[in-house]
C-alpha atoms as a PDB file:
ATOM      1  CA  UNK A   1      -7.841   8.723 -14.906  1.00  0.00           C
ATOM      2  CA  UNK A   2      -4.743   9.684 -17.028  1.00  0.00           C
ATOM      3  CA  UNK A   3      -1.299   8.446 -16.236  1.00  0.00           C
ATOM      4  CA  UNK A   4       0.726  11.132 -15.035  1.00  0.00           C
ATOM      5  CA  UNK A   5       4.727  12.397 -15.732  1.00  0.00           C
ATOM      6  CA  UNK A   6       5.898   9.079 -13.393  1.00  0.00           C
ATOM      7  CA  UNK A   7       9.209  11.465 -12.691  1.00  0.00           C
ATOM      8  CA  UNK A   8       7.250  14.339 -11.114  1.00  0.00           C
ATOM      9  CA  UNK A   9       6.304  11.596  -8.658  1.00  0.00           C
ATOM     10  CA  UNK A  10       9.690   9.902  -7.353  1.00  0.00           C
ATOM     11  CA  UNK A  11      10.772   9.628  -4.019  1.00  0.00           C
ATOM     12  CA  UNK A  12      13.822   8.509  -3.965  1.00  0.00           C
ATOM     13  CA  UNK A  13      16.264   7.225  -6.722  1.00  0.00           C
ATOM     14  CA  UNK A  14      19.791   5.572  -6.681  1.00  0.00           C
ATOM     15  CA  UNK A  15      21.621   3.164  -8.928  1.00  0.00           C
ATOM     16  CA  UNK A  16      19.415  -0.258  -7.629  1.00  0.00           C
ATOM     17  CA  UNK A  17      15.577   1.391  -6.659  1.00  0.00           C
ATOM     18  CA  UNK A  18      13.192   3.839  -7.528  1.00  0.00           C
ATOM     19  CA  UNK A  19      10.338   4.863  -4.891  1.00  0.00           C
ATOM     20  CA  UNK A  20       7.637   6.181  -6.435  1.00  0.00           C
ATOM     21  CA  UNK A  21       4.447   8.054  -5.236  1.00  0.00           C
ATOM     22  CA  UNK A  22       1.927   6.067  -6.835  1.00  0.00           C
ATOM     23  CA  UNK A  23      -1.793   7.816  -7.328  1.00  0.00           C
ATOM     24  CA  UNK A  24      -4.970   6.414  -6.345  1.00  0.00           C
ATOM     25  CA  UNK A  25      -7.130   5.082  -8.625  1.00  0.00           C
ATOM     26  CA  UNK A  26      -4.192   3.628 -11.077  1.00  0.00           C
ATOM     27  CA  UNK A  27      -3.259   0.146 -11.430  1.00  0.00           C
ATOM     28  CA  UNK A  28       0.411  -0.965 -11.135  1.00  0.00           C
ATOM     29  CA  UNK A  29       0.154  -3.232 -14.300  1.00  0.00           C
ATOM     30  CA  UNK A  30      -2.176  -4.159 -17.003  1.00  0.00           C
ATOM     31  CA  UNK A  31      -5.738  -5.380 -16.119  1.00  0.00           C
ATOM     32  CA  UNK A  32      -8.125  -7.184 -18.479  1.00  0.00           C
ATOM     33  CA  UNK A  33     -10.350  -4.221 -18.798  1.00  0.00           C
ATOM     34  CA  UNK A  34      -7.541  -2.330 -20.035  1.00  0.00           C
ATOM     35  CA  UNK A  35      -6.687   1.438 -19.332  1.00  0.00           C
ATOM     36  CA  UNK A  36      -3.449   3.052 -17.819  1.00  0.00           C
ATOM     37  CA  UNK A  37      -1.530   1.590 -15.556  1.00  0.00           C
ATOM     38  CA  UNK A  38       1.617   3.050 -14.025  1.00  0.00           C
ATOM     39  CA  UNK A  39       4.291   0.088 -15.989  1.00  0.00           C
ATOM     40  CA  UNK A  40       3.262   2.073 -18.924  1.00  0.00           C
ATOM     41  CA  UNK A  41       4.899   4.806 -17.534  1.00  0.00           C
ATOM     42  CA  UNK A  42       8.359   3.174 -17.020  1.00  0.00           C
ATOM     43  CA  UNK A  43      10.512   4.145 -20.176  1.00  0.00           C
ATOM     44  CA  UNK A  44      10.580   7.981 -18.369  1.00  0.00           C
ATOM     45  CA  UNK A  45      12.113   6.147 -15.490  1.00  0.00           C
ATOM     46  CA  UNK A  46      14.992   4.139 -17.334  1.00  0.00           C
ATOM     47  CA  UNK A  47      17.362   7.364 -16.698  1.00  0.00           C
ATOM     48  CA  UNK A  48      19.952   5.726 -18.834  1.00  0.00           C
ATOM     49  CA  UNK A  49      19.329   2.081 -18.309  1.00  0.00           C
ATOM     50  CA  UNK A  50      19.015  -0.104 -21.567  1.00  0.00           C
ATOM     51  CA  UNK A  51      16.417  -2.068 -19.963  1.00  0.00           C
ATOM     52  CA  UNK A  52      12.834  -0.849 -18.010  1.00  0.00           C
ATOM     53  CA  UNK A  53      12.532  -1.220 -14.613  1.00  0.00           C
ATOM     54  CA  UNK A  54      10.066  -3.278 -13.086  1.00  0.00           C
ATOM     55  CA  UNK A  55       7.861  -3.514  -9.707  1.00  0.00           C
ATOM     56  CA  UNK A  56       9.165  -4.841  -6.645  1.00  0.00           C
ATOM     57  CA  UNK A  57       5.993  -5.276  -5.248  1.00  0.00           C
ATOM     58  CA  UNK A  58       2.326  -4.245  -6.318  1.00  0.00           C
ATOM     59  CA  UNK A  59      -0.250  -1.869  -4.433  1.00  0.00           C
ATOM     60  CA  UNK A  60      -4.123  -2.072  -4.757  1.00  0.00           C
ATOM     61  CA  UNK A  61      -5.287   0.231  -7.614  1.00  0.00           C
ATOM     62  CA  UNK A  62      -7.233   2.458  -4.969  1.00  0.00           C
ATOM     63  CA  UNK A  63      -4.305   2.353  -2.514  1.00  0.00           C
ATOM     64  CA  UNK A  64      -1.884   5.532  -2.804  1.00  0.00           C
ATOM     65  CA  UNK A  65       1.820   6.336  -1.736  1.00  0.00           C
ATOM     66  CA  UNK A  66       5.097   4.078  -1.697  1.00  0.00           C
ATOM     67  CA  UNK A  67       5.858   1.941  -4.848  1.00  0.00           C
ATOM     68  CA  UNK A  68       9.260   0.041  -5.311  1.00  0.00           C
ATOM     69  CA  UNK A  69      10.535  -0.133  -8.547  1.00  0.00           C
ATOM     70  CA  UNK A  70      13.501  -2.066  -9.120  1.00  0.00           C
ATOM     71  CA  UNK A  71      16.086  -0.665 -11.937  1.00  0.00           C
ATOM     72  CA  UNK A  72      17.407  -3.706 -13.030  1.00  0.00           C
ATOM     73  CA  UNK A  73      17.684  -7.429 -12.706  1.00  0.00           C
ATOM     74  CA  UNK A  74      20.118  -7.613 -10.075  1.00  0.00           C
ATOM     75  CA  UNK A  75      18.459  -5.021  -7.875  1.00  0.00           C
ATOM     76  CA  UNK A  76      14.989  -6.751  -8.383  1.00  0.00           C
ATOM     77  CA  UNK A  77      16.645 -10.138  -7.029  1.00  0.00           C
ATOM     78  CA  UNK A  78      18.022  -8.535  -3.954  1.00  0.00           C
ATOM     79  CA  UNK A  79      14.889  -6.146  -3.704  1.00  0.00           C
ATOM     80  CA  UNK A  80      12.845  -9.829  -3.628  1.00  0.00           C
ATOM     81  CA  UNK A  81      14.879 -11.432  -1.275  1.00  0.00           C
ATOM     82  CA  UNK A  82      14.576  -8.822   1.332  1.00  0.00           C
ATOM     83  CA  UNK A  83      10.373  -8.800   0.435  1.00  0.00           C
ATOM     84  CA  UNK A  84      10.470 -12.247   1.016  1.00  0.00           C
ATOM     85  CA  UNK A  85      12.279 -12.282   4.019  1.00  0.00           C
ATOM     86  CA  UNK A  86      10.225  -9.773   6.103  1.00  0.00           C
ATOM     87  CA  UNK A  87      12.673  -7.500   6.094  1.00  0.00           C
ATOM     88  CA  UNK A  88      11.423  -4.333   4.311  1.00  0.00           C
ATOM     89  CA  UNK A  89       8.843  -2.005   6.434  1.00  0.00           C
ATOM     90  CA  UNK A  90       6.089  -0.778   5.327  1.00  0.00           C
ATOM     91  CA  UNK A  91       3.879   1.463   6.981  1.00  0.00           C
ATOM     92  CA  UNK A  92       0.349   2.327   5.851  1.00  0.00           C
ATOM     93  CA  UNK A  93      -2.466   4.694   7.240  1.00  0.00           C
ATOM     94  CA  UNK A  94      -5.918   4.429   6.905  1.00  0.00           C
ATOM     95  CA  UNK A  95      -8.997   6.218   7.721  1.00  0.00           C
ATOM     96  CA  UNK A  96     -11.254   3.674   9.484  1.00  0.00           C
ATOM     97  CA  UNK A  97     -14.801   3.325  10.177  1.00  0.00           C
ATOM     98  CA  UNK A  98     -15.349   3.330  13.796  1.00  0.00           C
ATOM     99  CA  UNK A  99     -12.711   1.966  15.596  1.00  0.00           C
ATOM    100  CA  UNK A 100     -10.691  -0.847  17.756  1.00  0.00           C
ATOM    101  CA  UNK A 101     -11.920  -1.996  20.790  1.00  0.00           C
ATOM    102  CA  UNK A 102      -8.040  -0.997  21.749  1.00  0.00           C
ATOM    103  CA  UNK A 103      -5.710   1.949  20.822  1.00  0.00           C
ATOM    104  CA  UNK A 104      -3.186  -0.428  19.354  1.00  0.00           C
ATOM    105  CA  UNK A 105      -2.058  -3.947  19.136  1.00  0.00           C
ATOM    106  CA  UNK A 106      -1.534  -7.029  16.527  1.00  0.00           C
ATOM    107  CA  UNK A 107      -4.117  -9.282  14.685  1.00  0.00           C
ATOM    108  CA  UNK A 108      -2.972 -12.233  13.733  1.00  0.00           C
ATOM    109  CA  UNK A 109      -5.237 -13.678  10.759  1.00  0.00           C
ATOM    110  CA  UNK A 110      -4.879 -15.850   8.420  1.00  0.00           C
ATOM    111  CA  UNK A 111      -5.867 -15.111   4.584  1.00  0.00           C
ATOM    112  CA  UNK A 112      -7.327 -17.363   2.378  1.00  0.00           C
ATOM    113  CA  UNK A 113      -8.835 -16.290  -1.642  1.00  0.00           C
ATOM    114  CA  UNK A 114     -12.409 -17.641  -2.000  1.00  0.00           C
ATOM    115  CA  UNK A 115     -12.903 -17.045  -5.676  1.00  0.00           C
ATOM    116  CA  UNK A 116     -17.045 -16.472  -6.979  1.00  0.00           C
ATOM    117  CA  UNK A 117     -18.318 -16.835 -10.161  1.00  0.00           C
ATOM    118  CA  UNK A 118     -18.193 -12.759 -11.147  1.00  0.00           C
ATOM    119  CA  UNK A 119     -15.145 -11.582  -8.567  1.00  0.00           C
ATOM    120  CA  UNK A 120     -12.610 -12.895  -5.932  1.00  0.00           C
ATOM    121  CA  UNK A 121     -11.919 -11.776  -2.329  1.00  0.00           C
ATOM    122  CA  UNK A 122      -9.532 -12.343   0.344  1.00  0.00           C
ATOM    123  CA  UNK A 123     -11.218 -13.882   3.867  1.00  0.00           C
ATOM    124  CA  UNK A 124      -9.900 -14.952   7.377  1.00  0.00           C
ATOM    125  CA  UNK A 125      -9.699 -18.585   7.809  1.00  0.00           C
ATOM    126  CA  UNK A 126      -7.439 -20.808   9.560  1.00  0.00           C
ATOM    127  CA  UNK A 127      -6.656 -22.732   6.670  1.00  0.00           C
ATOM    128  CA  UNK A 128      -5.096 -20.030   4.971  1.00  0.00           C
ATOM    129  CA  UNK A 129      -1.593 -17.968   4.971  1.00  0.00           C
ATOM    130  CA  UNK A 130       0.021 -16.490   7.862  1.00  0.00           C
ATOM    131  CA  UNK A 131      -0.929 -12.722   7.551  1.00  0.00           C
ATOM    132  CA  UNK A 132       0.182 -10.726  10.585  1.00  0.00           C
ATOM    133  CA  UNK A 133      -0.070  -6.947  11.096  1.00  0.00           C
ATOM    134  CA  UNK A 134       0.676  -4.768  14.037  1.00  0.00           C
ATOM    135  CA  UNK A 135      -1.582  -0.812  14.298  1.00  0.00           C
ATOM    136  CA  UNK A 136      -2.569   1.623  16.957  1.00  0.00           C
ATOM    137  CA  UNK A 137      -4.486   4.631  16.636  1.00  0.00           C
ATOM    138  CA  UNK A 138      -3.634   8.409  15.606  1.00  0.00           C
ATOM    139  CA  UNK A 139      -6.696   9.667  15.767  1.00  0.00           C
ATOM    140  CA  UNK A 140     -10.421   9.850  15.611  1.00  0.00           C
ATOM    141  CA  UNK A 141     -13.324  12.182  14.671  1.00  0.00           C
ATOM    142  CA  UNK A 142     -16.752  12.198  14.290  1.00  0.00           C
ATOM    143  CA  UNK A 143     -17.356   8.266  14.436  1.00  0.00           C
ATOM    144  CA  UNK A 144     -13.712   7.448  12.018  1.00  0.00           C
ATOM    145  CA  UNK A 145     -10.355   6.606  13.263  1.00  0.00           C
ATOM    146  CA  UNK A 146      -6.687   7.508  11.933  1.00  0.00           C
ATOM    147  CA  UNK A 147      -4.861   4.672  12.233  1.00  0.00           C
ATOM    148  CA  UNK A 148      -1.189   3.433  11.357  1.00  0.00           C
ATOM    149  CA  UNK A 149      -0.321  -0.040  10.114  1.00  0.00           C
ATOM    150  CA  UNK A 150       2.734  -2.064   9.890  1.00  0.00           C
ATOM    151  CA  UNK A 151       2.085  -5.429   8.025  1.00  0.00           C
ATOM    152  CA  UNK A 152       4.531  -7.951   9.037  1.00  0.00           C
ATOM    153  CA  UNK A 153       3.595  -9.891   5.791  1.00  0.00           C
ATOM    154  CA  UNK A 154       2.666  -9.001   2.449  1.00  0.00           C
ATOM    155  CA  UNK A 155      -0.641 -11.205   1.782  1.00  0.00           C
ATOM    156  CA  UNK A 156      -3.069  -9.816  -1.115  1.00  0.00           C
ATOM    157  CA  UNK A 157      -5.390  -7.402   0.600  1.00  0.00           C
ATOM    158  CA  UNK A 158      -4.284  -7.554   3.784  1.00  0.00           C
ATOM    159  CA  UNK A 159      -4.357  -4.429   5.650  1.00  0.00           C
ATOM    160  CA  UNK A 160      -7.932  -3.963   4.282  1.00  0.00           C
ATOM    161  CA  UNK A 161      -9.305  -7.638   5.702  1.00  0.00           C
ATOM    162  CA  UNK A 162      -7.145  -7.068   8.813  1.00  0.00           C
ATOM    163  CA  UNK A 163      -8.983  -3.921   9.629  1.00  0.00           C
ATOM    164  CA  UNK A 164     -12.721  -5.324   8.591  1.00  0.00           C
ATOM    165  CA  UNK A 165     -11.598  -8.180  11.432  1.00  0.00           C
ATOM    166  CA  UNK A 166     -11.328  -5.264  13.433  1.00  0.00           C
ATOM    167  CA  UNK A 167     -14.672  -4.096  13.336  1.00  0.00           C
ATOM    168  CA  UNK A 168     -13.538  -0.744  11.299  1.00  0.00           C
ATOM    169  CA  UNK A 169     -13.474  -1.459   7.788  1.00  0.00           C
ATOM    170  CA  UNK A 170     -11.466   1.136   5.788  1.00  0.00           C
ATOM    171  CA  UNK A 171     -13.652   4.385   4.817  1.00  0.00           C
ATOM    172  CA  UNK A 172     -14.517   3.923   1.181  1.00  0.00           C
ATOM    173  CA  UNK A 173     -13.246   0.099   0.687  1.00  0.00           C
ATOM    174  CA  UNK A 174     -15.542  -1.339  -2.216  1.00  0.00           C
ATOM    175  CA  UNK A 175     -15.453  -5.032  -1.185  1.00  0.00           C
ATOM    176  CA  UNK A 176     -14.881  -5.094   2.630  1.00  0.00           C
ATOM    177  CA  UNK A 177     -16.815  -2.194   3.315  1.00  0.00           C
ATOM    178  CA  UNK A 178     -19.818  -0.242   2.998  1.00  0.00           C
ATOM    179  CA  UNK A 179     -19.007   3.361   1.311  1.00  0.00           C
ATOM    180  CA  UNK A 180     -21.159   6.074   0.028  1.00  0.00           C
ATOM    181  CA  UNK A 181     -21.806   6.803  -3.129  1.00  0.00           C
ATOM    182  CA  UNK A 182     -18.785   8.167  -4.684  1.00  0.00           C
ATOM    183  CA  UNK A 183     -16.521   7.504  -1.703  1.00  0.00           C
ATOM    184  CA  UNK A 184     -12.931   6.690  -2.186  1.00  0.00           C
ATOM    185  CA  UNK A 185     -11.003   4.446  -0.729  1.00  0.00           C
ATOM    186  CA  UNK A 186      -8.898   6.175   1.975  1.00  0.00           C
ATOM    187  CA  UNK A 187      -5.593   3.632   2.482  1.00  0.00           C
ATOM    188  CA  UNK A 188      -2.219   5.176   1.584  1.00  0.00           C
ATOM    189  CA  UNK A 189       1.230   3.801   1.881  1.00  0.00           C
ATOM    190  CA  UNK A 190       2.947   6.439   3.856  1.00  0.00           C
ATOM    191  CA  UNK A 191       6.365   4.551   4.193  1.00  0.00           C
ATOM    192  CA  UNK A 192       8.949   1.721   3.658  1.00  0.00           C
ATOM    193  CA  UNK A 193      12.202   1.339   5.226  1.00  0.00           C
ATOM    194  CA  UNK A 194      14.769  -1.035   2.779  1.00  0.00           C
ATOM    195  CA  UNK A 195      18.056  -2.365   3.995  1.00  0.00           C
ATOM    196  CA  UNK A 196      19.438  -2.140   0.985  1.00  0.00           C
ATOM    197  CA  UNK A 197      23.051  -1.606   1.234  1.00  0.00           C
ATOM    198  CA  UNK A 198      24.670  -4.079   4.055  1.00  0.00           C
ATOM    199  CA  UNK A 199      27.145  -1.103   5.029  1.00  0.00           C
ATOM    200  CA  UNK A 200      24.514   1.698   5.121  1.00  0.00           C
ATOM    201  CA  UNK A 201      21.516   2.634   7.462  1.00  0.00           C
ATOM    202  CA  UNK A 202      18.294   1.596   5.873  1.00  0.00           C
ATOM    203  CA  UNK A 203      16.813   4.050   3.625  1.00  0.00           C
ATOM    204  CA  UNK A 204      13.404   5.006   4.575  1.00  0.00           C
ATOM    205  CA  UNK A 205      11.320   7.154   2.525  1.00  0.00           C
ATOM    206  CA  UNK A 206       7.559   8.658   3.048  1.00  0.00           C
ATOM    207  CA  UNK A 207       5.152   9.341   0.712  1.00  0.00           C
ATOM    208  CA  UNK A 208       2.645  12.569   1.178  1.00  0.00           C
ATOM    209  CA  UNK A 209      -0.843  11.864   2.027  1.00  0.00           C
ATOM    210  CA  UNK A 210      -2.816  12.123  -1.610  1.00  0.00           C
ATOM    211  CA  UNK A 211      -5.600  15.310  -1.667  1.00  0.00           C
ATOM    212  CA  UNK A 212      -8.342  13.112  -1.707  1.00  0.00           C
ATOM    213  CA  UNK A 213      -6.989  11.780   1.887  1.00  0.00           C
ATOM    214  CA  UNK A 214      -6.502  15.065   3.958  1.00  0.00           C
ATOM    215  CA  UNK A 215      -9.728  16.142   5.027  1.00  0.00           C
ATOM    216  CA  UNK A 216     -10.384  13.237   6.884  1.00  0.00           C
ATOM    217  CA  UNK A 217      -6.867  13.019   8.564  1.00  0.00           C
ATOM    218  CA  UNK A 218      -7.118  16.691   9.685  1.00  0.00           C
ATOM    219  CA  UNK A 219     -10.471  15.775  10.938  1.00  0.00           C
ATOM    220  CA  UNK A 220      -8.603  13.592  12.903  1.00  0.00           C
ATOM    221  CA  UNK A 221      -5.437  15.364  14.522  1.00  0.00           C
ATOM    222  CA  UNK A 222      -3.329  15.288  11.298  1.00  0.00           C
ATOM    223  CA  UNK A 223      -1.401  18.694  11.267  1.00  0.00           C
ATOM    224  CA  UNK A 224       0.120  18.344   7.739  1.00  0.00           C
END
């Protein structure tokens, strides 16, 4: 997959953050197998700057929707202390295999790496970090299940784990679930909320759902 114009694709844009809609199937930042990745893109969005921005946070390479980009060294501080503090929301949606035994609710899971000798993956286990995250349902159709997620933290992998502990592993997920052939994985970032400026409202912005996404959500009661 090519990179594409990064500027088509912002959200939202003032003088400390970008938003951008990140594709699927790009990685934020350089991998070992090479390829693009959407920091190569970054010089389109200096808009002035002398210096590149950089990522506030990272998404899964197969995960679509809202990316923060900080402009500058002084945002990216401030843009980390609020990630670090719990205090940005983030809302994702996923199409689900199945679904909860309930129509919403909180897991509360711990997340611990177990590293093998040809890949890593993230697992539940009570020795590992606190990883909470709150959903409920939207939807469902023909044996899959629309539902909304709201991490509370920002573990590696989390919202995919969280929902395999559910018993409805996200349609298409490589590692935690069981797709068909070709299948894609069918997460996307719809929103964050940032309190950015102490005398403003916090800015929320939404991402589109990507094409590859929208069959199965109108399947499921999406009207978009």
């Amino acid at each position: 997959m090519s990179l594409p114009d990064l500027e088509t694709r912002l959200l939202y844009r003032d003088g400390l953050m970008l938003v951008l809609d990140k594709p699927a199937g790009i990685p934020v930042h350089a991998g070992p197998g090479g390829g693009p990745n959407i920091e190569q893109g970054f010089d389109a969005l200096r808009f002035g700057l002398p210096r590149l921005p950089a990522l506030a946070h990272r998404l899964d390479r197969d995960t679509s929707g809202c990316l923060i980009i900080g402009r500058h060294r002084k945002a990216l501080r401030k843009l980390g202390e609020l990630f670090r503090n719990g205090r940005i929301g983030k809302v994702y949606w996923a199409i689900v295999a199945g679904a909860p035994a309930e129509p919403e609710g909180t897991i509360d899971a711990p997340l611990l790496k177990r590293t093998g000798k040809a890949n890593w993956r993230m697992d539940v286990d009570p020795a590992g970090q606190t990883a909470v995250t709150d959903w409920r349902t939207l939807g469902s159709a023909d044996g899959r299940t629309w539902l909304e997620l709201r991490p509370r933290t920002g573990r590696t992998h989390q919202i995919r784990v969280h929902c395999k502990a559910l018993g409805c592993p996200i349609v298409g997920d490589p590692v935690y679930g069981t797709p068909a052939e070709g299948e894609r994985l069918l997460l996307h970032a719809r929103a964050v909320t940032v309190p950015l400026y102490p005398s403003r409202d916090p800015i929320t912005v939404e991402a589109p759902p990507p094409p590859h996404m929208l069959t199965a959500l109108r399947a499921c009661g999406y009207a978009g």
